[in-house]
C-alpha atoms as a PDB file:
ATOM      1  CA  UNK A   1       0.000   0.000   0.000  1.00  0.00           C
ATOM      2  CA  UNK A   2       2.692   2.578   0.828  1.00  0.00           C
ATOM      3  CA  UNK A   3       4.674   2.142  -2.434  1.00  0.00           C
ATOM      4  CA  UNK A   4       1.443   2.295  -4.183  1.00  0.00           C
ATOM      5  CA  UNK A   5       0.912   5.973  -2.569  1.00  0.00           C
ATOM      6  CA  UNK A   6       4.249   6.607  -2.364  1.00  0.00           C
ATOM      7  CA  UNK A   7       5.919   9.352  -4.423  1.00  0.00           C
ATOM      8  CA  UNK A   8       8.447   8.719  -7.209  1.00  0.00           C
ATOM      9  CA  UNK A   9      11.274  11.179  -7.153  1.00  0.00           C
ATOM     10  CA  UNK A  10      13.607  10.955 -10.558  1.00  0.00           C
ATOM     11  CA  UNK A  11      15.005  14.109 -10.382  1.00  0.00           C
ATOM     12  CA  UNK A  12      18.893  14.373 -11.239  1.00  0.00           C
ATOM     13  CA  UNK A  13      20.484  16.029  -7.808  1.00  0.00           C
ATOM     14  CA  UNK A  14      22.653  17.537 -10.099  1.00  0.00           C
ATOM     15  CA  UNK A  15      21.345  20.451 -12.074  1.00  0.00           C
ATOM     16  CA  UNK A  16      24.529  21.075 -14.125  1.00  0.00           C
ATOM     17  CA  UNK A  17      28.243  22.211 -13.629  1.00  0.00           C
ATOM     18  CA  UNK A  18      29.351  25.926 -14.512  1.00  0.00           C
ATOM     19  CA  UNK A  19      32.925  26.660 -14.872  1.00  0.00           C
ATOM     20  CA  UNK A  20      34.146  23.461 -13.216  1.00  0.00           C
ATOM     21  CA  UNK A  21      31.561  24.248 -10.237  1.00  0.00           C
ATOM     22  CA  UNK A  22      29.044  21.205  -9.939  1.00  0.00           C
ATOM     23  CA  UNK A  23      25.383  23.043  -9.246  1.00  0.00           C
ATOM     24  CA  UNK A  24      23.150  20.692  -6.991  1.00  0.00           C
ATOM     25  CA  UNK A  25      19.246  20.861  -6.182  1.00  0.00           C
ATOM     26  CA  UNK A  26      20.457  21.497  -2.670  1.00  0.00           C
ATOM     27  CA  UNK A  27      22.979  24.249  -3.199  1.00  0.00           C
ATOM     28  CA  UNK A  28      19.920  26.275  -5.588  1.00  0.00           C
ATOM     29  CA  UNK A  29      17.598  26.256  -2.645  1.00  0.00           C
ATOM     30  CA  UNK A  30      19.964  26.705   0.020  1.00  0.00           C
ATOM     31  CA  UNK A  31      21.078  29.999  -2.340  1.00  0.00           C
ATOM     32  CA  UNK A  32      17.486  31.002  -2.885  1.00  0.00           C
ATOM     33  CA  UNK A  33      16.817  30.408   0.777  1.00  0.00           C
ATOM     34  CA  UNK A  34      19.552  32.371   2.570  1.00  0.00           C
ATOM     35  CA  UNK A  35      18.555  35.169   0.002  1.00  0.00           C
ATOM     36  CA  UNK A  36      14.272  34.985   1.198  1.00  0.00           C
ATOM     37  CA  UNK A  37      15.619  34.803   4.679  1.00  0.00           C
ATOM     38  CA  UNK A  38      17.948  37.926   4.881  1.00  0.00           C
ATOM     39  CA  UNK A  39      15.433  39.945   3.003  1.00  0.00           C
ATOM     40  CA  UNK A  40      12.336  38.619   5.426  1.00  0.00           C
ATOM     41  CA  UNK A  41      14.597  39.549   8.506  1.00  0.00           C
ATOM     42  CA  UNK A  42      15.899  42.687   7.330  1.00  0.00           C
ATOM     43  CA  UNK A  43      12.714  44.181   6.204  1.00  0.00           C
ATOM     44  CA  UNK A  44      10.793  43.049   9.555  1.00  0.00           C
ATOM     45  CA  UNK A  45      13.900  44.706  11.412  1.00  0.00           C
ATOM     46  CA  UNK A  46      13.071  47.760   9.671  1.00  0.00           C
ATOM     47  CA  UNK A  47       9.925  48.008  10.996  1.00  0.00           C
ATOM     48  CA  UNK A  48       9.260  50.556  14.168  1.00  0.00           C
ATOM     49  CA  UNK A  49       9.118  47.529  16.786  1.00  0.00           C
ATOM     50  CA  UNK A  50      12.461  47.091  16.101  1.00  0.00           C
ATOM     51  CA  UNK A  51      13.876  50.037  14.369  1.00  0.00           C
ATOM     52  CA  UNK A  52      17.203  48.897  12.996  1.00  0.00           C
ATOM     53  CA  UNK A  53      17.900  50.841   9.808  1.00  0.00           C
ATOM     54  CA  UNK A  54      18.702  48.918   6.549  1.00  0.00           C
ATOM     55  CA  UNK A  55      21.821  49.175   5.784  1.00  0.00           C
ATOM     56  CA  UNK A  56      22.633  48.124   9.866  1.00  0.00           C
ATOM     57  CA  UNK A  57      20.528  45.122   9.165  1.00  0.00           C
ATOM     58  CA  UNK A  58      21.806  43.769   6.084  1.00  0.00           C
ATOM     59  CA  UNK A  59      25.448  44.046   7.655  1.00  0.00           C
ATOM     60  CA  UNK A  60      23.905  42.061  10.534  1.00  0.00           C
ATOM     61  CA  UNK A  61      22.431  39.463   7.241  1.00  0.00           C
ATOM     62  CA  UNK A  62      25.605  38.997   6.156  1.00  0.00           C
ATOM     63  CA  UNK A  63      27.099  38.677   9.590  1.00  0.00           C
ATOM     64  CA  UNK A  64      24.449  35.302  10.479  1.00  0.00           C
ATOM     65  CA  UNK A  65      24.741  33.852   6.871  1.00  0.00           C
ATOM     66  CA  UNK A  66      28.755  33.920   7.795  1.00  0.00           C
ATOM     67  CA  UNK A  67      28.826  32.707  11.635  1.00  0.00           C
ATOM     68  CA  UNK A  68      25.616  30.022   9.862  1.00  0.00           C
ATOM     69  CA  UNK A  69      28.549  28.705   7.142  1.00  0.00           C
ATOM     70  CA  UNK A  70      31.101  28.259   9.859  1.00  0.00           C
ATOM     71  CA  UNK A  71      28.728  27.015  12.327  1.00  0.00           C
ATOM     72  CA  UNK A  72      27.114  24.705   9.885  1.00  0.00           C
ATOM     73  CA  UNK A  73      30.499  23.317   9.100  1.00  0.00           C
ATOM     74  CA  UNK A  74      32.097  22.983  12.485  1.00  0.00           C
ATOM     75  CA  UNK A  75      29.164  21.324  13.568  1.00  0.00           C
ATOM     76  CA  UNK A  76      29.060  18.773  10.916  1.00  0.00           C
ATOM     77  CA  UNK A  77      33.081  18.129  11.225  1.00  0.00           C
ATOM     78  CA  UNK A  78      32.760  17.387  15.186  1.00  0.00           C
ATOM     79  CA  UNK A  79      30.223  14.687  13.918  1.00  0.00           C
ATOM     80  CA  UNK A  80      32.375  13.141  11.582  1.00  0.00           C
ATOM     81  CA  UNK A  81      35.770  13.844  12.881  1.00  0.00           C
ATOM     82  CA  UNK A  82      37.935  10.611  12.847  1.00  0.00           C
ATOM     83  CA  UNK A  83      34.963   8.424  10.998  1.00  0.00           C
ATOM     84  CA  UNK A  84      36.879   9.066   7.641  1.00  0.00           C
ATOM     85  CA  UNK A  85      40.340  10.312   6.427  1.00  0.00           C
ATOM     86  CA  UNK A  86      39.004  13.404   5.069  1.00  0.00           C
ATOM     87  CA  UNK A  87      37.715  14.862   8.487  1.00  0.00           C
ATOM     88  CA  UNK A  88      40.641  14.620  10.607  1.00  0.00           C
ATOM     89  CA  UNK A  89      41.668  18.134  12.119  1.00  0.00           C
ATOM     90  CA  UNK A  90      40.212  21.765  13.328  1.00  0.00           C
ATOM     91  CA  UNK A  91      40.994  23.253   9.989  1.00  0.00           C
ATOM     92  CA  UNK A  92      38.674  21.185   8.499  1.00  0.00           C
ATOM     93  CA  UNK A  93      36.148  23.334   9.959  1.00  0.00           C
ATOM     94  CA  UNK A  94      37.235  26.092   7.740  1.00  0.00           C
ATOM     95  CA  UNK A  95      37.418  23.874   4.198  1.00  0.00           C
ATOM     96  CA  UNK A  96      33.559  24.811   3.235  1.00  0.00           C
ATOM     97  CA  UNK A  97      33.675  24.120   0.026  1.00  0.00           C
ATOM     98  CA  UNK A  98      34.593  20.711   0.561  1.00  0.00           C
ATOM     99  CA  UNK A  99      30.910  19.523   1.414  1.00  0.00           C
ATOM    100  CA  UNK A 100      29.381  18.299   4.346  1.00  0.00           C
ATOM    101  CA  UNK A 101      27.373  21.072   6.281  1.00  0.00           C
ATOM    102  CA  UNK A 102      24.890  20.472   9.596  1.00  0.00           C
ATOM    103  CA  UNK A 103      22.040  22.739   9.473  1.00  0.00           C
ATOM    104  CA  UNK A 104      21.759  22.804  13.368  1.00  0.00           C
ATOM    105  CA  UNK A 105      25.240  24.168  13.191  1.00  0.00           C
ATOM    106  CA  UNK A 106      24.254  27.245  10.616  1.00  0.00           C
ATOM    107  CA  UNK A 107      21.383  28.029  13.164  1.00  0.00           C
ATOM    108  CA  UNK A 108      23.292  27.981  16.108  1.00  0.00           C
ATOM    109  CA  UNK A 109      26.258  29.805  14.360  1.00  0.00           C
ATOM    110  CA  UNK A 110      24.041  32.300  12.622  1.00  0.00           C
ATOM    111  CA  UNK A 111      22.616  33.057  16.372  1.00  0.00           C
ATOM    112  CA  UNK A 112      25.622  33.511  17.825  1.00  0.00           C
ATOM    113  CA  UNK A 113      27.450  36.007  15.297  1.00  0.00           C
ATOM    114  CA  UNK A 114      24.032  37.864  14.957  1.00  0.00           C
ATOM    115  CA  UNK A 115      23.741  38.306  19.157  1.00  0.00           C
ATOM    116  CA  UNK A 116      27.572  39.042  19.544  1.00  0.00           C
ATOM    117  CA  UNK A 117      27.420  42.061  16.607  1.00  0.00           C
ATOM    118  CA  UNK A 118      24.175  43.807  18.333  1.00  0.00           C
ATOM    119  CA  UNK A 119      25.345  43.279  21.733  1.00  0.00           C
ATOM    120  CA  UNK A 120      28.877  44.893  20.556  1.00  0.00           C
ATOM    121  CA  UNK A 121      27.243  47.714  18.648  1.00  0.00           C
ATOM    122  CA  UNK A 122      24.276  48.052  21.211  1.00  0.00           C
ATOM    123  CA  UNK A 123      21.583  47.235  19.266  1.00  0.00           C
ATOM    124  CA  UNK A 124      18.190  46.123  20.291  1.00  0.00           C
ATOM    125  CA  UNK A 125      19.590  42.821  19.853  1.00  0.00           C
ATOM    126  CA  UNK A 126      16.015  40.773  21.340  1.00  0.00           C
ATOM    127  CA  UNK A 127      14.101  42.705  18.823  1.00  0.00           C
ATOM    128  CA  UNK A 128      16.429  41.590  16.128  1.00  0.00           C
ATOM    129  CA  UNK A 129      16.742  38.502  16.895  1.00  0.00           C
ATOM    130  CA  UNK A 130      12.773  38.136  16.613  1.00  0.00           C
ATOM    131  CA  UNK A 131      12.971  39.767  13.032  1.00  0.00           C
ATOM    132  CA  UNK A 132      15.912  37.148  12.323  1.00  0.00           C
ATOM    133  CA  UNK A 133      13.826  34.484  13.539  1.00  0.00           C
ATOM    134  CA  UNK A 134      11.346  34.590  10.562  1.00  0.00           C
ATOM    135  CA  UNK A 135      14.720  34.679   8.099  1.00  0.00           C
ATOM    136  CA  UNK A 136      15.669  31.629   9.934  1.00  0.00           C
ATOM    137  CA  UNK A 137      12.432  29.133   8.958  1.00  0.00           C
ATOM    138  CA  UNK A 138      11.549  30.935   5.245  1.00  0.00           C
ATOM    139  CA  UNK A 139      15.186  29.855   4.673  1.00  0.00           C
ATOM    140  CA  UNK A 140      15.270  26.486   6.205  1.00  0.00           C
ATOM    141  CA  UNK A 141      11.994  25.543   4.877  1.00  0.00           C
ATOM    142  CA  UNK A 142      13.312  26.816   1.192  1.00  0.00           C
ATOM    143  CA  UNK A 143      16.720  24.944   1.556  1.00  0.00           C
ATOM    144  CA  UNK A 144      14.765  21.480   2.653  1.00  0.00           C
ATOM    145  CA  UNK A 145      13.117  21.685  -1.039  1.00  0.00           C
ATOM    146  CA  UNK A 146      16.696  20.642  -2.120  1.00  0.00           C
ATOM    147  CA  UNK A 147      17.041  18.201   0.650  1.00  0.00           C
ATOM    148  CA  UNK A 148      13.880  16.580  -0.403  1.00  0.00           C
ATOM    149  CA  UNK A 149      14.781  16.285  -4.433  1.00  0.00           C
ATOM    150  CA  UNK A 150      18.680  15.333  -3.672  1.00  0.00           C
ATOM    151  CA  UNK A 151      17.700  12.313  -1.205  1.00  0.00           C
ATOM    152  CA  UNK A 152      20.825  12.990   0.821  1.00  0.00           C
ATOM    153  CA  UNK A 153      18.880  12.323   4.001  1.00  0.00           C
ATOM    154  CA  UNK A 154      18.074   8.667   4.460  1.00  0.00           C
ATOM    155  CA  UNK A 155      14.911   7.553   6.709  1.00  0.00           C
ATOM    156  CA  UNK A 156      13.120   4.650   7.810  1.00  0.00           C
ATOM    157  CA  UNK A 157      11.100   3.318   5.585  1.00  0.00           C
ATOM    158  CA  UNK A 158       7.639   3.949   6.381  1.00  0.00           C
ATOM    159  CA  UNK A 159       4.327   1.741   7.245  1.00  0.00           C
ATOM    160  CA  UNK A 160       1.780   4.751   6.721  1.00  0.00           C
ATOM    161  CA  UNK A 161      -0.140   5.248   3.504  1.00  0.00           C
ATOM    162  CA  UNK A 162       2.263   7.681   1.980  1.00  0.00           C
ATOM    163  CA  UNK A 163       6.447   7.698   1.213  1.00  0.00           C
ATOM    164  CA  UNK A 164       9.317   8.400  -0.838  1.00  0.00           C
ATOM    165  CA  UNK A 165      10.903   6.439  -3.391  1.00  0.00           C
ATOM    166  CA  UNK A 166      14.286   8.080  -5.497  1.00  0.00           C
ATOM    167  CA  UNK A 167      14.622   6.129  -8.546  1.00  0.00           C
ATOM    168  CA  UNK A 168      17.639   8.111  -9.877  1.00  0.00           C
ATOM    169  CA  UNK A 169      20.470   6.107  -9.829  1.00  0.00           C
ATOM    170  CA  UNK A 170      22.952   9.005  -9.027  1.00  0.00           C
ATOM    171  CA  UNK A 171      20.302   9.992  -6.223  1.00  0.00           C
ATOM    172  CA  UNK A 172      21.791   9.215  -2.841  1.00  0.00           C
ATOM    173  CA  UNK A 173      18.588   7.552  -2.042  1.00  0.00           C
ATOM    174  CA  UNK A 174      18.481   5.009  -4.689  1.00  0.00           C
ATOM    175  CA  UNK A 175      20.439   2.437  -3.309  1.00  0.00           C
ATOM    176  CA  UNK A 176      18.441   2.521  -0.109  1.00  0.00           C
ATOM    177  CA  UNK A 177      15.174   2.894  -1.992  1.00  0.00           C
ATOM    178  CA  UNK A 178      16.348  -0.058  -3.579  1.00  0.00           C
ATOM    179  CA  UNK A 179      16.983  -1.815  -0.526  1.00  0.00           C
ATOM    180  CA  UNK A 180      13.868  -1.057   2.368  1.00  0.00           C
ATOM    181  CA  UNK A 181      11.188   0.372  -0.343  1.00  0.00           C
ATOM    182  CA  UNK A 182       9.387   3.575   0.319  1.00  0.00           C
ATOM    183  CA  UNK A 183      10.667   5.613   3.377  1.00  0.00           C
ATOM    184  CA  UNK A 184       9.375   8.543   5.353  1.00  0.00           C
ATOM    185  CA  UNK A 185       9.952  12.062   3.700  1.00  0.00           C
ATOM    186  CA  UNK A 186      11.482  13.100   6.910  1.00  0.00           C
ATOM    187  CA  UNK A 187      12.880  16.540   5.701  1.00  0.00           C
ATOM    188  CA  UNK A 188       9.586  16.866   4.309  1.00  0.00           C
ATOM    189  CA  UNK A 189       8.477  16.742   7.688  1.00  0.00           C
ATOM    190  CA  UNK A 190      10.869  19.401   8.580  1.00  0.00           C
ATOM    191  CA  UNK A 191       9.871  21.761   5.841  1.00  0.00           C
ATOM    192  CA  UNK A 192       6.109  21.321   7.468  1.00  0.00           C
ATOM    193  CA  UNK A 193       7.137  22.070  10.519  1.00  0.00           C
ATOM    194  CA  UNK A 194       9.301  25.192   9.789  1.00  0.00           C
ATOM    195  CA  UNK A 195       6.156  26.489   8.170  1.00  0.00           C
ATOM    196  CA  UNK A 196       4.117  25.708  10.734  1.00  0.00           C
ATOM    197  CA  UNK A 197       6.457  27.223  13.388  1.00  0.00           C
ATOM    198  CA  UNK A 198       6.548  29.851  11.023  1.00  0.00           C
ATOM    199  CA  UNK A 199       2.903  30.689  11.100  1.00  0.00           C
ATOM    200  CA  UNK A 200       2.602  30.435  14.672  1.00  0.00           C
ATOM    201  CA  UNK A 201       5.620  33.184  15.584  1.00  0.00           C
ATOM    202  CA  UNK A 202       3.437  35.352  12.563  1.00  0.00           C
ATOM    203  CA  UNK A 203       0.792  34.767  14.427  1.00  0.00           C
ATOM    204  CA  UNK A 204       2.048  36.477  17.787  1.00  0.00           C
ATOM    205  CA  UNK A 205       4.100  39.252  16.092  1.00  0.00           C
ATOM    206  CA  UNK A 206       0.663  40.181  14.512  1.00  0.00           C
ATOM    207  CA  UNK A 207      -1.881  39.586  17.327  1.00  0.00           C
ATOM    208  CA  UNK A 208       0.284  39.025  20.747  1.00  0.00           C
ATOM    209  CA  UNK A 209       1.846  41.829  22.186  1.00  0.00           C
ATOM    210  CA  UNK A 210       4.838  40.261  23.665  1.00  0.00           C
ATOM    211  CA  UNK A 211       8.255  41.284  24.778  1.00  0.00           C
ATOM    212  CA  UNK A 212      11.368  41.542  22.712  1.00  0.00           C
ATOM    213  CA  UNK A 213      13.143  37.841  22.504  1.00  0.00           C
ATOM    214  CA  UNK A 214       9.924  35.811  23.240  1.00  0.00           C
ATOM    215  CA  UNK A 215       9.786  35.015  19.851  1.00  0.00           C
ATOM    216  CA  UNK A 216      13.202  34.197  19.218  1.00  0.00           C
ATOM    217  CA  UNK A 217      13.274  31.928  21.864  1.00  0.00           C
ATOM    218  CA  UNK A 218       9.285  30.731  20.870  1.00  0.00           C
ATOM    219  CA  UNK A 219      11.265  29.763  17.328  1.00  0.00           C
ATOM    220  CA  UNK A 220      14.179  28.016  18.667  1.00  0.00           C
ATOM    221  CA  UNK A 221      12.219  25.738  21.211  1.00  0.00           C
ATOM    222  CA  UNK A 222       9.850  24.796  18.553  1.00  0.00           C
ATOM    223  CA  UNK A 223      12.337  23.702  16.135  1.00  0.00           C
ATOM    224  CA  UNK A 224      13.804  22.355  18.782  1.00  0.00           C
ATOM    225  CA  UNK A 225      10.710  20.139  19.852  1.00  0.00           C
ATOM    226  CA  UNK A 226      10.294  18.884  16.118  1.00  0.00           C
ATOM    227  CA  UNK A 227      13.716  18.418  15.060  1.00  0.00           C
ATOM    228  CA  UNK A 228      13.979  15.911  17.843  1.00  0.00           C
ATOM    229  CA  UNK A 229      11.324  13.687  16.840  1.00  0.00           C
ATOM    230  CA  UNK A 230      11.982  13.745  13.265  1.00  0.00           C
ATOM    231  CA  UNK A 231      15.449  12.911  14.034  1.00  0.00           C
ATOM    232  CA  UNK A 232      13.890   9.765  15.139  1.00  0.00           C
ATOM    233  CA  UNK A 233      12.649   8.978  11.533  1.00  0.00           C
ATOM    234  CA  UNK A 234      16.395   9.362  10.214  1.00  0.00           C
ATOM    235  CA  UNK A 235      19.304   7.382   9.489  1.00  0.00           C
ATOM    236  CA  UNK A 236      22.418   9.580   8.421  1.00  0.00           C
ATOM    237  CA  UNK A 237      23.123  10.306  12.479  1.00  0.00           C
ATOM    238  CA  UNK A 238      25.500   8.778  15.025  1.00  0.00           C
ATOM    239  CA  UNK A 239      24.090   8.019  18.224  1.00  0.00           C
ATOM    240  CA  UNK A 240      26.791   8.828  20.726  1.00  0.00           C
ATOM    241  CA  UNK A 241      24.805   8.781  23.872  1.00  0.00           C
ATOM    242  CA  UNK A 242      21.913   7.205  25.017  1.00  0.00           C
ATOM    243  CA  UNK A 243      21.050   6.099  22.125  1.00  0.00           C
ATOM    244  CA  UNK A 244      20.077  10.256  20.654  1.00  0.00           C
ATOM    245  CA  UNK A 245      21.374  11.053  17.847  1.00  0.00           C
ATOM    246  CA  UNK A 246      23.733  14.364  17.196  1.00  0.00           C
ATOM    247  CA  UNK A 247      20.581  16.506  16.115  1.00  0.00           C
ATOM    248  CA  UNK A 248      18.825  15.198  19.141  1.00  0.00           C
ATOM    249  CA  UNK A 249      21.451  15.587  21.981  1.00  0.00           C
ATOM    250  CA  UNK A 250      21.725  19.529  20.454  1.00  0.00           C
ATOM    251  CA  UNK A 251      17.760  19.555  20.364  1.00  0.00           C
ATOM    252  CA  UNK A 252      18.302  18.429  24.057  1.00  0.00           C
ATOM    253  CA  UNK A 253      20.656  21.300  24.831  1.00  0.00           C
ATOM    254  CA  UNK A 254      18.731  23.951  23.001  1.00  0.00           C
ATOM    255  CA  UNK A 255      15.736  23.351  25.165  1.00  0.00           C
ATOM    256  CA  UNK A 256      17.690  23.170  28.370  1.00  0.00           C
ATOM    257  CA  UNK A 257      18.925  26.647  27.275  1.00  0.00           C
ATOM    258  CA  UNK A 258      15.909  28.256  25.660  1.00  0.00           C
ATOM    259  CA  UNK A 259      13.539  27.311  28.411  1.00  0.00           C
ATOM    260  CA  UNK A 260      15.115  29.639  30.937  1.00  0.00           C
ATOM    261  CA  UNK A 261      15.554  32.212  28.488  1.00  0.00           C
ATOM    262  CA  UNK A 262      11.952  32.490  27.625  1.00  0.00           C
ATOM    263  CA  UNK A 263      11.213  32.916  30.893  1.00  0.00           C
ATOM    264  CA  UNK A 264      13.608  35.591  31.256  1.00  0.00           C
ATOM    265  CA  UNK A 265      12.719  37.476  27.994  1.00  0.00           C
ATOM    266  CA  UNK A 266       8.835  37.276  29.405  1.00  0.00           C
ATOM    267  CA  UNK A 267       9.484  38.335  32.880  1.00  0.00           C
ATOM    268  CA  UNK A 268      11.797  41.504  32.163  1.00  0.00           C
ATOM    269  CA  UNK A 269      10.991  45.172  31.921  1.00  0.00           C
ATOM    270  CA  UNK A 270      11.243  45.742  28.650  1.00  0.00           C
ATOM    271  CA  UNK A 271      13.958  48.308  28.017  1.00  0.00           C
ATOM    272  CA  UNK A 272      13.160  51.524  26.425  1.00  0.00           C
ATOM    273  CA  UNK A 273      13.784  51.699  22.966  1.00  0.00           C
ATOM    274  CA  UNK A 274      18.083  52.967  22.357  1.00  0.00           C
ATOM    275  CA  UNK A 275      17.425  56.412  21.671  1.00  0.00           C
ATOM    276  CA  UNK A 276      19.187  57.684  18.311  1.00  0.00           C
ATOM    277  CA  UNK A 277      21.021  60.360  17.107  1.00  0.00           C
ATOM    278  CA  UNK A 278      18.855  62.107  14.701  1.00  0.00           C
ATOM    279  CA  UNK A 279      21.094  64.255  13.033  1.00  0.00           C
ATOM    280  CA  UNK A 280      24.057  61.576  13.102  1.00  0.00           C
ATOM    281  CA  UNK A 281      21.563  59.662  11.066  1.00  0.00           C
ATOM    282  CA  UNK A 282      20.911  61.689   8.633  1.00  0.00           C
ATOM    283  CA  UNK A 283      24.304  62.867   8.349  1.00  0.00           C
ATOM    284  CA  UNK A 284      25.199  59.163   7.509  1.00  0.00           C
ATOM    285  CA  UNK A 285      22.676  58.862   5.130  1.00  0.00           C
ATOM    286  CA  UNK A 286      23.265  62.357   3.389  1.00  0.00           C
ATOM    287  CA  UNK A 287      27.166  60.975   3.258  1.00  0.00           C
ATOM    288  CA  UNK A 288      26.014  57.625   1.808  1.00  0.00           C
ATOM    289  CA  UNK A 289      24.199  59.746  -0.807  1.00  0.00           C
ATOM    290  CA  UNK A 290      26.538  61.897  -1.823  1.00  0.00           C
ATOM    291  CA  UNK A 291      29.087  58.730  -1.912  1.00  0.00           C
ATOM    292  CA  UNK A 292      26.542  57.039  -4.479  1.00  0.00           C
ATOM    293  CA  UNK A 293      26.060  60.457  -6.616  1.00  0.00           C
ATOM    294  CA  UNK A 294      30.145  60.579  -6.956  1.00  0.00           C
ATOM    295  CA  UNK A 295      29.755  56.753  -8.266  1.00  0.00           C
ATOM    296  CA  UNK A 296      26.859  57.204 -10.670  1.00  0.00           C
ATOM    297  CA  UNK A 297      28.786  60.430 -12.144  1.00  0.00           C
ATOM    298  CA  UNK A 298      32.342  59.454 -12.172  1.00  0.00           C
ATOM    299  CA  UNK A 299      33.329  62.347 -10.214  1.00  0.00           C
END
């Protein structure tokens, strides 16, 4: 019954190569989502509640997408390190164009580089980190799209009236298609929930008024929540204690951490908004004008 409702997927991971570069499903929709997510955040973190002028918050885009890369990579080399001879030092960490990324990593990474710059600069950092929040799922539910047409991200195959089956043979699912038949669509399952999540921290920055990090921290503990059970589902983790696997143990710490932090974030005065200098502003902005003018004229 399940391969009968199951869906075939024959897509080639591998759209085509461009000056040497090989161009995957996964890389175009991890491109097109880090693009939908910096432009959701920074135009949210434009908006009064938060009040972080564009320019400021595409810096602070560029800042997360770079701590995501390096967290997304360290992560994933701290998995593997020592299982094969390509992983076998703390400078692999920095080899990202080799392959292999975690996508807890680029969360937690992006989070950290994105708190440390506002805290540095004093920024309304909570209130950014709500906009950045939104960024976050659009682009992990965008980059999952690639996940789910690669088959990179082997499952358990299913018993419910509905699965995946890659037929490609350069698919990295074929083999185990082959093998166990259909198998849960677990980073399906993830895209659903990002959107979900998504439309539930939507929902309070619409209709709830709540305080500046509650939806940050709303975000993480969600993903949190879900990540860990579809982790269950999958087979491309170690389980190095307690039978968890890597995603799960960091789903473990996240709510250990987040918990708390909501509670702080709800309980707290909320500060008064970081007054600015008007004229400083506009000063910057009239220099950033005149900077542009010189560029369009030649002069």
């Amino acid at each position: 019954m399940s391969e009968l409702l199951s869906i075939n997927i024959g897509l080639d991971p591998d759209v085509f190569t461009l000056f040497g570069l090989l161009v995957t499903w996964h890389g175009v929709f991890t491109a097109v989502g880090i693009i939908a997510g910096v432009w959701l955040a920074v135009r949210l973190a434009s908006e009064p509640r938060v009040d972080i002028d564009i320019d400021t918050a595409y810096t602070i885009g560029m800042i997360v997408v770079a701590g995501g890369l390096v967290g997304a990579r360290a992560l994933y080399v701290i998995e593997n390190y020592g299982d094969s001879t390509s992983i076998d030092s703390v400078v692999d960490i920095f080899r990202i164009t080799e392959g292999g990324i975690s996508i807890y990593g680029a969360i937690i990474g992006g989070a950290i580089a994105g708190w440390a710059y506002g805290l540095k600069n004093h920024l309304r950092s909570a209130a950014g980190a709500d906009a950045a929040a939104f960024g976050m799922l659009i682009g992990l539910a965008i980059g999952r799209i690639g996940d789910v047409i690669n088959g990179e991200h082997l499952a358990k195959a299913t018993d419910l009236p509905w699965g995946v089956i890659y037929t490609h043979p350069d698919s990295p699912g074929f083999v185990h298609s082959f093998t166990v038949g259909a198998s849960h669509p677990a980073v399906a399952y993830e895209l659903i929930g990002d959107l979900v999540i998504l439309g539930i921290i939507a929902l309070m920055w619409a209709k709830m008024n709540v305080k500046s990090g509650v939806i940050f921290c709303t975000a993480f503990l969600l993903y949190a929540v879900m990540r860990f059970a579809v982790s269950e589902l999958r087979l491309d983790s170690e389980e190095p204690f307690l039978g968890l696997s890597t995603p799960q143990l960091v789903s473990v710490g996240v709510i250990i951490v987040g918990l708390p932090l909501l509670v702080f974030f709800m309980r707290r005065e909320e500060p008064e908004h970081v007054s600015i200098d008007r004229t400083a502003q506009r000063r910057r902005e009239q220099s950033r004008a005149e900077r542009r003018r010189r560029l369009r004229t030649g002069a």
